[in-house]
N, C-alpha and C. Protein backbone atom coordinates (compact mmCIF):
# COMPACT_ATOMS: atom_id res chain seq x y z
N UNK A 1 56.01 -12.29 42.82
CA UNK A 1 56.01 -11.57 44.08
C UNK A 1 56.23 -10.08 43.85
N UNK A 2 57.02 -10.11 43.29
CA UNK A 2 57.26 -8.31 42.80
C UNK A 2 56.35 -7.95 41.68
N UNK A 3 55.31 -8.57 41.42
CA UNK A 3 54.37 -8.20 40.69
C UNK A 3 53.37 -7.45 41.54
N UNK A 4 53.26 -8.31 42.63
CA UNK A 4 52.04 -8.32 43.58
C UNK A 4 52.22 -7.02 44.51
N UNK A 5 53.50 -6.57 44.78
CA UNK A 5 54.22 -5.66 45.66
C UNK A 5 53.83 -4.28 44.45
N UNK A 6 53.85 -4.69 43.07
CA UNK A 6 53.79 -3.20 42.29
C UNK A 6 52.18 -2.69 42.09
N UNK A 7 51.53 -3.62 42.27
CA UNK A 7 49.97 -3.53 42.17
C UNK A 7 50.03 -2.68 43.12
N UNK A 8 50.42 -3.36 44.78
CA UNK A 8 49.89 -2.43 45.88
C UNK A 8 50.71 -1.33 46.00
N UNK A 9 51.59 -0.71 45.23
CA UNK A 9 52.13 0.28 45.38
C UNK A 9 51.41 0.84 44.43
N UNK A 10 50.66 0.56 43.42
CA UNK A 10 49.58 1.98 42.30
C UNK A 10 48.68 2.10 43.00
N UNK A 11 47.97 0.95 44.00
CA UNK A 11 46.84 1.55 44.85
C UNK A 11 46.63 2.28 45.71
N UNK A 12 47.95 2.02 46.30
CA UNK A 12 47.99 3.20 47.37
C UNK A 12 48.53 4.56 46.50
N UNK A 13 48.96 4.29 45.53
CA UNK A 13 49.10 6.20 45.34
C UNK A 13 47.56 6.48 44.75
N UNK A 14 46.85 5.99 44.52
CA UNK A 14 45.34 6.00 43.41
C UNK A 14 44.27 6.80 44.76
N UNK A 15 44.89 7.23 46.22
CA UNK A 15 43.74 7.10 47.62
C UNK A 15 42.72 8.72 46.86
N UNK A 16 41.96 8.60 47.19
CA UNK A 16 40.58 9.24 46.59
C UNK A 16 40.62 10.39 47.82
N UNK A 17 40.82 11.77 47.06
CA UNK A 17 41.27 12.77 48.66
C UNK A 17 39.61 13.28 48.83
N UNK A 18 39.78 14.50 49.14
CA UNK A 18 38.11 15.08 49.66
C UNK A 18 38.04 16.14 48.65
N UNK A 19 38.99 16.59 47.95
CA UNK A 19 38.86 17.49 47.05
C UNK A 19 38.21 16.86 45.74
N UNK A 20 38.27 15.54 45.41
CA UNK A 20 38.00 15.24 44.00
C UNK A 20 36.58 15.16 43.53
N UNK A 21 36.01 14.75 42.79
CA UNK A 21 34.75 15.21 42.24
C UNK A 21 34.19 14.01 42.31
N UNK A 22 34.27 12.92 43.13
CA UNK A 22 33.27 11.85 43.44
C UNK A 22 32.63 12.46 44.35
N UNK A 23 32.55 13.12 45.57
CA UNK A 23 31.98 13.00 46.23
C UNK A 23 30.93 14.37 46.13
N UNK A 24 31.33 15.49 45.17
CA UNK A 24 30.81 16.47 44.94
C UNK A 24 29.59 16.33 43.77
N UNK A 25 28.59 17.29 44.28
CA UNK A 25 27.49 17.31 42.93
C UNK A 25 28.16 17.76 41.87
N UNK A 26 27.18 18.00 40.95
CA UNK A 26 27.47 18.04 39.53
C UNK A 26 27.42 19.14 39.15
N UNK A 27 27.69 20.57 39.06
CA UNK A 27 27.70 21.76 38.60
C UNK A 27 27.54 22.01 37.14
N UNK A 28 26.09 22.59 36.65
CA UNK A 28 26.12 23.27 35.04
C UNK A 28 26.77 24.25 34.79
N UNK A 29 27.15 24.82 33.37
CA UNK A 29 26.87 26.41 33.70
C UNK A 29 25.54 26.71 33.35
N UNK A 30 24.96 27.66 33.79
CA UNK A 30 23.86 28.38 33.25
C UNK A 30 23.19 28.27 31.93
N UNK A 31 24.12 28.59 31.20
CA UNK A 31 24.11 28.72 29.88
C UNK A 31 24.06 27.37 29.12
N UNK A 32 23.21 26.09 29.96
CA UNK A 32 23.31 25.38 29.05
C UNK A 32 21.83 25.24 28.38
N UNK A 33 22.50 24.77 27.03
CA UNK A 33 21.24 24.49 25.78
C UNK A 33 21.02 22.79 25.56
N UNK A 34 20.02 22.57 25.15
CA UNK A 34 19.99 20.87 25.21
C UNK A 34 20.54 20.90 23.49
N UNK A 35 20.51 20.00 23.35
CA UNK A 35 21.40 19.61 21.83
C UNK A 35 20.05 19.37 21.02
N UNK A 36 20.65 19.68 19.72
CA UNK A 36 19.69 20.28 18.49
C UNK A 36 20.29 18.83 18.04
N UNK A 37 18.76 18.00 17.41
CA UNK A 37 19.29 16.70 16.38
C UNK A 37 18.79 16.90 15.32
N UNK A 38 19.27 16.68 14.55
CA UNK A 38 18.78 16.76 13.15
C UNK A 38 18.05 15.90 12.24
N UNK A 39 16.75 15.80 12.37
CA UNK A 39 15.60 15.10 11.57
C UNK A 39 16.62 14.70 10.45
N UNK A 40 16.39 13.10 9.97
CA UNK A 40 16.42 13.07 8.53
C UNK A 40 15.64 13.81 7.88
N UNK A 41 15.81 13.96 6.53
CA UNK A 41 14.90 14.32 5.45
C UNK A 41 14.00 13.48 5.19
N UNK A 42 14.06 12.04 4.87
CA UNK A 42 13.87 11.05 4.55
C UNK A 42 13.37 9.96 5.59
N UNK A 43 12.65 9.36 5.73
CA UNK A 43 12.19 8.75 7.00
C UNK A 43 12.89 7.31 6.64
N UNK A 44 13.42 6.24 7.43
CA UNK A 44 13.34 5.12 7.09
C UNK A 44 12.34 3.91 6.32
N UNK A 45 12.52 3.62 5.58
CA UNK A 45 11.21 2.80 4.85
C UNK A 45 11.57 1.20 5.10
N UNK A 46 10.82 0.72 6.16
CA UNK A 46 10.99 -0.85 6.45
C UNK A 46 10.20 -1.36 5.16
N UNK A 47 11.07 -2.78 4.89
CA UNK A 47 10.78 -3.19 4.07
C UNK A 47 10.14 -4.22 4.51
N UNK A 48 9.10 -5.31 4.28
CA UNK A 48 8.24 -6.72 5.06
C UNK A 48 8.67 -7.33 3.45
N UNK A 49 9.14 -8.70 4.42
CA UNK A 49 8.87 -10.04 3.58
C UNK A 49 7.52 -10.48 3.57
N UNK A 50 6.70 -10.62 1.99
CA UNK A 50 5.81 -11.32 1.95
C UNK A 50 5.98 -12.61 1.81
N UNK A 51 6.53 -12.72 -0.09
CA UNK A 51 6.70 -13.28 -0.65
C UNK A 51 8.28 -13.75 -1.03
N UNK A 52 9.19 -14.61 -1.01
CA UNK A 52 10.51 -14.33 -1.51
C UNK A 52 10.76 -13.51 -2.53
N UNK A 53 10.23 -13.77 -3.74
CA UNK A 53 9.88 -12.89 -4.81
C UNK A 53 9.72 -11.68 -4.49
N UNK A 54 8.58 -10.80 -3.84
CA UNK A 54 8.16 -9.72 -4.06
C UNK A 54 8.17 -9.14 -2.17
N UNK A 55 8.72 -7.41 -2.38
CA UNK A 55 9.23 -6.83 -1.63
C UNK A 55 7.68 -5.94 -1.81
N UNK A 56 7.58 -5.58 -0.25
CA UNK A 56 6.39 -4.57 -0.38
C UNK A 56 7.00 -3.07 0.64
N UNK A 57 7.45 -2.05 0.13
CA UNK A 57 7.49 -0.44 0.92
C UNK A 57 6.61 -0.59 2.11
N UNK A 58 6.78 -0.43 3.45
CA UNK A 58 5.92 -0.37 4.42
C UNK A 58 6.35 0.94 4.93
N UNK A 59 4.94 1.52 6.36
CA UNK A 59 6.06 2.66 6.93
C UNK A 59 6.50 2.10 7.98
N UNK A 60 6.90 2.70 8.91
CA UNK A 60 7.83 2.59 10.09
C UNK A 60 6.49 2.07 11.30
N UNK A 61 5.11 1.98 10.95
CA UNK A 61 4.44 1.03 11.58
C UNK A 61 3.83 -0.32 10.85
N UNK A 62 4.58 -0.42 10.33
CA UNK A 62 4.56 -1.72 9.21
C UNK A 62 3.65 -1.72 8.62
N UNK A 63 2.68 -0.78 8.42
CA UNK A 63 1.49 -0.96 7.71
C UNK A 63 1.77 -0.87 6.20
N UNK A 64 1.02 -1.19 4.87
CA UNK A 64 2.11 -1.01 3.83
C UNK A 64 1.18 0.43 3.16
N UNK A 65 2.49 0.56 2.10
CA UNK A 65 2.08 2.38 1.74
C UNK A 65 1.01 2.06 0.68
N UNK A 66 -0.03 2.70 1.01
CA UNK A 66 -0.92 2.82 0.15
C UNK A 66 -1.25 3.66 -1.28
N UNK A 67 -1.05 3.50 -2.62
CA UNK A 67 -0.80 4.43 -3.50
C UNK A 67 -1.83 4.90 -4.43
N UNK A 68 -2.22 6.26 -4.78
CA UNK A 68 -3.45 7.08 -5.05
C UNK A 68 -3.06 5.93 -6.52
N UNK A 69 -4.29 5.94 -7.11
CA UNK A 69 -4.64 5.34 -8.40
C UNK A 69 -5.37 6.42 -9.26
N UNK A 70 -5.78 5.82 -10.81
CA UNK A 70 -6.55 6.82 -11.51
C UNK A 70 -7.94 6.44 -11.48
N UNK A 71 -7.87 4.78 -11.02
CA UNK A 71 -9.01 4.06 -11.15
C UNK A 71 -9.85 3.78 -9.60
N UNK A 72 -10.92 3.55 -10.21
CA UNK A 72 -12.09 3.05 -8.71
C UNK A 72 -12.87 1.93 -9.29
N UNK A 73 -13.58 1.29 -8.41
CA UNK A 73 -13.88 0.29 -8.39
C UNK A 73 -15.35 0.56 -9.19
N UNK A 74 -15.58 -0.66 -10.38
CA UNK A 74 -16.57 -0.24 -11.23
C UNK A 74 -16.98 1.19 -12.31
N UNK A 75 -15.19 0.85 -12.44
CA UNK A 75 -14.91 1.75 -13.89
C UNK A 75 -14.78 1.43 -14.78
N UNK A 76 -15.09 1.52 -16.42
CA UNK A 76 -14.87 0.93 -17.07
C UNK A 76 -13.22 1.40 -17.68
N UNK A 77 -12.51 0.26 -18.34
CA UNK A 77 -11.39 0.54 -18.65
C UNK A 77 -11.29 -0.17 -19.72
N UNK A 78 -10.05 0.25 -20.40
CA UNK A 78 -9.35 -0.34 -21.85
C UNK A 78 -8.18 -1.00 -21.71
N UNK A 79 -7.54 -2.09 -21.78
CA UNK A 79 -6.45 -2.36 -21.24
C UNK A 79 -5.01 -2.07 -22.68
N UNK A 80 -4.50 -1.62 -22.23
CA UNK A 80 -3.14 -0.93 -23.48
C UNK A 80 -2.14 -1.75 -23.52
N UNK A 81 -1.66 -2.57 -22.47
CA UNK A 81 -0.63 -3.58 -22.52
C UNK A 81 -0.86 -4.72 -22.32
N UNK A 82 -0.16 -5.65 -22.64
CA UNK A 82 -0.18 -6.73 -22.36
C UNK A 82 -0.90 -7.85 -23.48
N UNK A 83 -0.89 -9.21 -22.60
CA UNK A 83 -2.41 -10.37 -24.42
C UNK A 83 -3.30 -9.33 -24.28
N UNK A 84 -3.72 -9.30 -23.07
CA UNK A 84 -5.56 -8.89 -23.39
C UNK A 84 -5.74 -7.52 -23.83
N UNK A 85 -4.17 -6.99 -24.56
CA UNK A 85 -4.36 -5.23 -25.04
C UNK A 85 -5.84 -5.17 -25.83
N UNK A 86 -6.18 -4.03 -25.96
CA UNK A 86 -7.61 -3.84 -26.41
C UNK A 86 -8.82 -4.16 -26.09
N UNK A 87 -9.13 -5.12 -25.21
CA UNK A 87 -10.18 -5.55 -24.59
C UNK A 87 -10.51 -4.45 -23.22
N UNK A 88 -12.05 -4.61 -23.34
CA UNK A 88 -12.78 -3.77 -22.19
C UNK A 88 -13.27 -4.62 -21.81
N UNK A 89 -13.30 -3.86 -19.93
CA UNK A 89 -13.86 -4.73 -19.07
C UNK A 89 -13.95 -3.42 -17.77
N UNK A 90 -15.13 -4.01 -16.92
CA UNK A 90 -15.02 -3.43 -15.67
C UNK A 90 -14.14 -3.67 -14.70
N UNK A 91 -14.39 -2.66 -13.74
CA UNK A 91 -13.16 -3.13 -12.58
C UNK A 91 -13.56 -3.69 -11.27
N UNK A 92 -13.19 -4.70 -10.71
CA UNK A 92 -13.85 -5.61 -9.86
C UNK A 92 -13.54 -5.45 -8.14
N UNK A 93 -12.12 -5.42 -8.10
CA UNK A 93 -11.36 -5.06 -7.48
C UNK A 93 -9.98 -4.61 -7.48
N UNK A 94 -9.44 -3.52 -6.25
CA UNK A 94 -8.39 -2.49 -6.17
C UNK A 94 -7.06 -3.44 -5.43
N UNK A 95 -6.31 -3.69 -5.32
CA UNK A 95 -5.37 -3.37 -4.27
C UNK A 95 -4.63 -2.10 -4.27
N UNK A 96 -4.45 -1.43 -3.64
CA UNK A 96 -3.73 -0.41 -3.26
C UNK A 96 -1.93 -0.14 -3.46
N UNK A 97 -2.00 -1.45 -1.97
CA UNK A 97 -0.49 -1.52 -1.72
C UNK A 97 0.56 -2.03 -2.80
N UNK A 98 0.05 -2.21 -3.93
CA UNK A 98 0.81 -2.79 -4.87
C UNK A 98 0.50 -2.12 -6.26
N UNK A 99 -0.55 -1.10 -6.11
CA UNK A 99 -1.17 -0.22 -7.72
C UNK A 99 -1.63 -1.83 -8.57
N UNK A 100 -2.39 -2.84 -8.31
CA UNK A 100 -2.90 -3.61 -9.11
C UNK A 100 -4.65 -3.60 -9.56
N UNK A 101 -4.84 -4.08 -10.20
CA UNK A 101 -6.35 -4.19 -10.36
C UNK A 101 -7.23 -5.62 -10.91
N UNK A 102 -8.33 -5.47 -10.42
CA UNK A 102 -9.19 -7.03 -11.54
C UNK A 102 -9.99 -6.71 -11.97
N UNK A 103 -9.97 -7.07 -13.65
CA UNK A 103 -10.81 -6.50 -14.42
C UNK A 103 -11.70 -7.89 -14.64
N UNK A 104 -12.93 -7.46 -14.67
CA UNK A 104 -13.99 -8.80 -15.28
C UNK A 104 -13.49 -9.17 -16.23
N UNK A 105 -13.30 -10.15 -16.26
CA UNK A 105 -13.30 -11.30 -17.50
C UNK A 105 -11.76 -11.22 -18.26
N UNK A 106 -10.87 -11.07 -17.67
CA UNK A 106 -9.49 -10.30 -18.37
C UNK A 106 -8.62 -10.58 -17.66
N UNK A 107 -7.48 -10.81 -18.40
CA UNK A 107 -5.99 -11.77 -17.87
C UNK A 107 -6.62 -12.75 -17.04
N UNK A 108 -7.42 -14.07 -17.48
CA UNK A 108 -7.96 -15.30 -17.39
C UNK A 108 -6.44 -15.76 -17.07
N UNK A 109 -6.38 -16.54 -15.97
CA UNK A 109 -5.12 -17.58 -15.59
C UNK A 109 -5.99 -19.13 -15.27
N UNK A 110 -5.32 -19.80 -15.84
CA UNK A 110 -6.10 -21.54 -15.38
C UNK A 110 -5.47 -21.95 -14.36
N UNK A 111 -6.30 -22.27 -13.35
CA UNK A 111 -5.50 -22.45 -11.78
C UNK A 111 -6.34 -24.10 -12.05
N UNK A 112 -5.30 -25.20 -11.55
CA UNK A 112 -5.76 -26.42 -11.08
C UNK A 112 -5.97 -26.76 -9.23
N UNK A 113 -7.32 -27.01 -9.39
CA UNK A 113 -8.05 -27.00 -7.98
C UNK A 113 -7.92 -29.03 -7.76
N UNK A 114 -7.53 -29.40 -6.41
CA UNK A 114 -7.20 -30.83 -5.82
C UNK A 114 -8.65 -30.64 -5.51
N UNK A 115 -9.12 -32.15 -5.57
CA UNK A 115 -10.11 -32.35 -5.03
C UNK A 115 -10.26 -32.49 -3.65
N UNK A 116 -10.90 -32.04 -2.79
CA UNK A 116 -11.06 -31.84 -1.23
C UNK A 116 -11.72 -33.40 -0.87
N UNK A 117 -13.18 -33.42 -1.09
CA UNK A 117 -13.31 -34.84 -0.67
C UNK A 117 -12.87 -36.02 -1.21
N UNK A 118 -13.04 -36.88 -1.22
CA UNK A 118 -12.53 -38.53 -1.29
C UNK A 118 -13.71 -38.80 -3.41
N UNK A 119 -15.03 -38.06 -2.99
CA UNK A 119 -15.88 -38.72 -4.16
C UNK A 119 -15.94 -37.28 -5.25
N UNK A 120 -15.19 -35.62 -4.89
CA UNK A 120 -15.40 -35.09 -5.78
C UNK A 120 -14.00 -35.29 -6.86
N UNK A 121 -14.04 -34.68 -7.52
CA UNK A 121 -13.17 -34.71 -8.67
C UNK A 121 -12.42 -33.50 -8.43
N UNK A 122 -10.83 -33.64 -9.20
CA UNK A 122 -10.43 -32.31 -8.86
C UNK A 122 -11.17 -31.78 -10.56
N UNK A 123 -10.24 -29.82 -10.30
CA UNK A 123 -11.18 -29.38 -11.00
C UNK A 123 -10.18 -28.74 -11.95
N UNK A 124 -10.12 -27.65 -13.09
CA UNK A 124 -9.39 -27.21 -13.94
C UNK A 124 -10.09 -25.78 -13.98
N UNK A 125 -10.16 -24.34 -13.34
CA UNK A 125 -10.81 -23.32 -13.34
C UNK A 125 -10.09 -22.44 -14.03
N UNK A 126 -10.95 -21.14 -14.08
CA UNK A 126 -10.27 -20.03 -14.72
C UNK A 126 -10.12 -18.88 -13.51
N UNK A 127 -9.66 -18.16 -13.44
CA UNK A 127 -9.55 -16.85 -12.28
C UNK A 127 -8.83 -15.38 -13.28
N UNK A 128 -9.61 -15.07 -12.31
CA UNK A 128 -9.17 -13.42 -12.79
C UNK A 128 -7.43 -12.55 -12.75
N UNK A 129 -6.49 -12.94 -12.99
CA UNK A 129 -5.59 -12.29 -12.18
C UNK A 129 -5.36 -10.84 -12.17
N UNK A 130 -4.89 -10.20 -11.18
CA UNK A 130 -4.64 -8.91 -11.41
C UNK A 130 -3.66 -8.22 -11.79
N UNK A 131 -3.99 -6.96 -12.70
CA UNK A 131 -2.44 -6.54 -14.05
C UNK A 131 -2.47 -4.96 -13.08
N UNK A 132 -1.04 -4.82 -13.46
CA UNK A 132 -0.91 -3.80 -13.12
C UNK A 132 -1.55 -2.04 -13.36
N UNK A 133 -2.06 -1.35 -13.06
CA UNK A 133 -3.11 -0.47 -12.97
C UNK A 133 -2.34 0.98 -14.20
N UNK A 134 -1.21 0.73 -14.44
CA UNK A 134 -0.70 1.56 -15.33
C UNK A 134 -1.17 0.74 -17.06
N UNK A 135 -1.39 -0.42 -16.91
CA UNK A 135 -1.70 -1.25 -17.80
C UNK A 135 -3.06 -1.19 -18.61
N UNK A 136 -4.09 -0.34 -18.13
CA UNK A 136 -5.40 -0.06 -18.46
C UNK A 136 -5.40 2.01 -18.23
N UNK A 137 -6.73 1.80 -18.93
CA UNK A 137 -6.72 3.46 -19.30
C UNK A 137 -8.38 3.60 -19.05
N UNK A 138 -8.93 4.76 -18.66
CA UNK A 138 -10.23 4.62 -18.76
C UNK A 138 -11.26 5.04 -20.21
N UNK A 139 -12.32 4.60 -19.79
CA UNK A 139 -13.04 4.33 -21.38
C UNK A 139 -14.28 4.96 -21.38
N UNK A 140 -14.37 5.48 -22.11
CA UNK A 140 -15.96 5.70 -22.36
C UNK A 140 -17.01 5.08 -23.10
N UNK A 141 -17.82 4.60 -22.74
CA UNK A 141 -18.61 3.48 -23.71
C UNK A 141 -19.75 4.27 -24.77
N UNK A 142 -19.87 5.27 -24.03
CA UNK A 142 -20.97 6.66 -25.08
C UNK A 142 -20.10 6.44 -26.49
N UNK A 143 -18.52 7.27 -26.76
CA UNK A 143 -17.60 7.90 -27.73
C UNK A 143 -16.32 6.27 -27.75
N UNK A 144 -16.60 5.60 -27.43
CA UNK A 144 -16.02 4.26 -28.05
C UNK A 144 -14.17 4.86 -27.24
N UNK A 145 -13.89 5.38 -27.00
CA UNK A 145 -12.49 5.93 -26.69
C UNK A 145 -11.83 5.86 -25.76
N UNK A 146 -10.53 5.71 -25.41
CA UNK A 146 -9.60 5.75 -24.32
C UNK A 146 -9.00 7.15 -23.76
N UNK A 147 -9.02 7.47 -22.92
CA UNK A 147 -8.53 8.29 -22.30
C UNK A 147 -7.81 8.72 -20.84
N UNK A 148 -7.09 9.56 -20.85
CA UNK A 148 -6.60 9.81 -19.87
C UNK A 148 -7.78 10.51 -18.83
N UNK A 149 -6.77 10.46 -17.10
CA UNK A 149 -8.50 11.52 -16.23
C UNK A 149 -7.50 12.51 -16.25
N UNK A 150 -8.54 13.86 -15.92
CA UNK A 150 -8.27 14.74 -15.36
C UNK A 150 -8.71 14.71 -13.72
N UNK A 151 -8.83 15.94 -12.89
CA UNK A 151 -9.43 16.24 -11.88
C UNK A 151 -10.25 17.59 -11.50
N UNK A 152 -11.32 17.98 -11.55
CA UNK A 152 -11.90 19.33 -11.56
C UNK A 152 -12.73 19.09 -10.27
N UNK A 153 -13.03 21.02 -10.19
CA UNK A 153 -13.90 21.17 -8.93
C UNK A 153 -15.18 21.60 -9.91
N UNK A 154 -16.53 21.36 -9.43
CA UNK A 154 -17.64 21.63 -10.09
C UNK A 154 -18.24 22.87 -9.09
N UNK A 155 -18.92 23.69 -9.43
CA UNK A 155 -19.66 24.70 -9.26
C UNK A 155 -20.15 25.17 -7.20
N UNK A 156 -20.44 23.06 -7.39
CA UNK A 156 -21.09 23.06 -5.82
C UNK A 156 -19.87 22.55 -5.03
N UNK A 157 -18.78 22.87 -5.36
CA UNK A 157 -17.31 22.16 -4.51
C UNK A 157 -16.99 21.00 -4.20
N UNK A 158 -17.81 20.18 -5.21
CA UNK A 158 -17.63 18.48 -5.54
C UNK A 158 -16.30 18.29 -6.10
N UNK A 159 -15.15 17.30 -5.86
CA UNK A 159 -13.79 17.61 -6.85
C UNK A 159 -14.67 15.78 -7.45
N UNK A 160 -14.33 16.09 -8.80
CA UNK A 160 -14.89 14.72 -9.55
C UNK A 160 -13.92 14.35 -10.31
N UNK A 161 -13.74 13.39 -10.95
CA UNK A 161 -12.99 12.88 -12.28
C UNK A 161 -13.69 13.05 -13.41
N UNK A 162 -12.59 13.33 -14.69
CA UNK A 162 -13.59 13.15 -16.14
C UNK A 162 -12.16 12.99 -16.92
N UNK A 163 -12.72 12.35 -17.96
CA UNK A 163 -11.99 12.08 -19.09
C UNK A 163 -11.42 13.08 -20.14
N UNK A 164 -10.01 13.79 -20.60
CA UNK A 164 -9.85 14.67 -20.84
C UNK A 164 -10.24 14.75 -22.39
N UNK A 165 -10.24 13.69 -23.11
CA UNK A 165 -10.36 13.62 -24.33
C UNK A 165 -12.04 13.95 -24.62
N UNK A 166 -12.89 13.46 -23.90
CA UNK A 166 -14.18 13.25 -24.48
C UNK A 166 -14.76 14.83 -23.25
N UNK A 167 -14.61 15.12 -22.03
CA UNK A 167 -14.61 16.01 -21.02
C UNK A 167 -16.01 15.06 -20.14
N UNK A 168 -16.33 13.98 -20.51
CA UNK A 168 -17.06 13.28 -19.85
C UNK A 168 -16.97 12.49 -18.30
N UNK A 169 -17.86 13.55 -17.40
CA UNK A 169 -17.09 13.62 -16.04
C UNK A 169 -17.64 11.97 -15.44
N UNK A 170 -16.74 11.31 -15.19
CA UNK A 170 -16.74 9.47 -14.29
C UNK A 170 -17.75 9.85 -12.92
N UNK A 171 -17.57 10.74 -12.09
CA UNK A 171 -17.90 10.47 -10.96
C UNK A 171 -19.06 11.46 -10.46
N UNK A 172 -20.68 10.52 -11.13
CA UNK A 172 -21.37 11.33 -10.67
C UNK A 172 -22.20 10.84 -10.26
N UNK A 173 -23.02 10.79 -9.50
CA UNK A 173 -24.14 10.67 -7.87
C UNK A 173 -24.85 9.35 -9.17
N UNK A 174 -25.31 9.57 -10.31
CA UNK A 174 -25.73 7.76 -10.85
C UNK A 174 -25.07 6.93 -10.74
N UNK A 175 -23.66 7.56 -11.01
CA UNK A 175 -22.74 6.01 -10.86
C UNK A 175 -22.90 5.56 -9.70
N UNK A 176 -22.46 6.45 -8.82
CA UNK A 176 -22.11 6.17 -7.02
C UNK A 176 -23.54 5.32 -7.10
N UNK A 177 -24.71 5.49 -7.66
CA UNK A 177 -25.87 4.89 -6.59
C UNK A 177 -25.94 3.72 -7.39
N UNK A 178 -25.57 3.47 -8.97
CA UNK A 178 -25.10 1.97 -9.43
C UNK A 178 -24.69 0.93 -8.58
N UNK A 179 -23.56 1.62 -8.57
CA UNK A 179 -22.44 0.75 -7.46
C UNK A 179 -22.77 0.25 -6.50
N UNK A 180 -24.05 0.92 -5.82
CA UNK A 180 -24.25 0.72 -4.18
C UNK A 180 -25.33 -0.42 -4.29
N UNK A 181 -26.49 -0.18 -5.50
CA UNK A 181 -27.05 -0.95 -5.76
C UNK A 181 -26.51 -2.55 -5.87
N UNK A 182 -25.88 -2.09 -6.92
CA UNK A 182 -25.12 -3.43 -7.30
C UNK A 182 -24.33 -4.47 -5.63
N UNK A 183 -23.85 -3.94 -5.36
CA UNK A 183 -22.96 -4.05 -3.96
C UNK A 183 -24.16 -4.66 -3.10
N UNK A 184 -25.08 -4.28 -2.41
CA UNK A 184 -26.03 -4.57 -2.17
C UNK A 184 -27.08 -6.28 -2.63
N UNK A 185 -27.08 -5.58 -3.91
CA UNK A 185 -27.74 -6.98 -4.95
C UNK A 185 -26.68 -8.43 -4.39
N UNK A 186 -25.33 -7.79 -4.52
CA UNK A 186 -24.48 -9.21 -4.57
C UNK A 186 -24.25 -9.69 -2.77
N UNK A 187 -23.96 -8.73 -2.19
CA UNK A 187 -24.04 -9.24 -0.79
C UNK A 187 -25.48 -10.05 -0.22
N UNK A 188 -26.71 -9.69 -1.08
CA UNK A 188 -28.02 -10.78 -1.03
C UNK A 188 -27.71 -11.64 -1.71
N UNK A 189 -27.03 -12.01 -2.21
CA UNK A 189 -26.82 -13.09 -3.25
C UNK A 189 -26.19 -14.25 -2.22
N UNK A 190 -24.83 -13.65 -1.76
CA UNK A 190 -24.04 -14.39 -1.18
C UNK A 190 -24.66 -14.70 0.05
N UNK A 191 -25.68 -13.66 0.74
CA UNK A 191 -26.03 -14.35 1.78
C UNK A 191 -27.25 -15.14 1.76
N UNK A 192 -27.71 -15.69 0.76
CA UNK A 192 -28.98 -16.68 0.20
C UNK A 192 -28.00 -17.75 -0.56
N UNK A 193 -26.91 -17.48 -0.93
CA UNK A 193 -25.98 -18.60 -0.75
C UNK A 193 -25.79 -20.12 0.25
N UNK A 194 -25.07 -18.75 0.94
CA UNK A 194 -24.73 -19.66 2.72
C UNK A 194 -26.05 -20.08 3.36
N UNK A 195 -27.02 -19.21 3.47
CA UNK A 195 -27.94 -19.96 3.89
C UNK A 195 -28.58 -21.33 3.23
């Protein structure tokens, strides 16, 4: 009871007069500035689960970071590490997000394939796997040699690649129209396949 009697004695001293600042607007001074935040330096880097194993750098729209290479697709290369050190081969395909590559015919892995229907057999294949892109060097097949690239601008403001050892420039309008050829040839292939 004398609990209940001390409540209503803080409420009534608590009465809300006409002077206090509930019922009044909000006054600035003049002089106000909005607040300065300070950018990280550093942006956050979300990380995506692919694999348990393996962590992939994404940016902050989850897309993953894509990283400049020395190599392009349908270069020839030398590989420096690894079994298949010393062997040449072309390059088949890039991934980016991970700096990997597939070289024709190189780091062979035997994958066992289940048989799908009831009357085929399963199977015992070979596949290409892909080595890491610091793992190969580019080659010249003219001067037998490995080398590092450079990067130059040519005369007509083309920026190309060439090999620093031999100065034999990779990226020029035959190759490009190789490639396209080729690219071409195999997409008729595949589609006289399916049909």
């Amino acid at each position: 009871m004398a609990a209940t009697a001390a409540i209503q004695a803080s409420m009534a001293s608590l009465s809300i007069s006409s002077s206090s600042f509930f019922g009044d607007r909000l006054s600035f001074p003049c002089t106000f500035s909005p607040l300065t935040v300070k950018s990280p330096e550093k942006p956050c880097l979300i990380v995506v689960k692919l694999k348990r194993w393996e962590r992939k750098e994404c940016k902050p729209n989850s897309l993953p970071i894509l990283h400049k290479m020395h190599v392009k697709v349908g270069d020839t290369v030398k590989v420096i590490a690894g079994d298949d050190k010393g062997k040449v081969g072309e390059i088949t395909k890039i991934f980016r997000h991970n700096s990997t590559v597939v070289v024709k015919d190189i780091n062979l892995k035997t994958k066992h394939m289940k048989s799908r229907e009831q009357d085929e057999p399963g199977q015992i294949i070979k596949i290409e796997a892909p080595l890491h892109s610091s793992n190969v060097m580019l080659y010249s097949k003219d001067q037998n040699v490995a080398s590092r690239v450079g990067h130059k601008v040519l005369d007509d403001g083309t920026r190309v690649r060439y090999l620093i050892k031999t100065g034999e420039i990779i990226d020029t309008a035959e190759n490009w129209k190789k490639l396209k050829e080729a690219g071409q040839k195999g997409e008729a292939v595949e589609a006289a396949a399916a049909a």
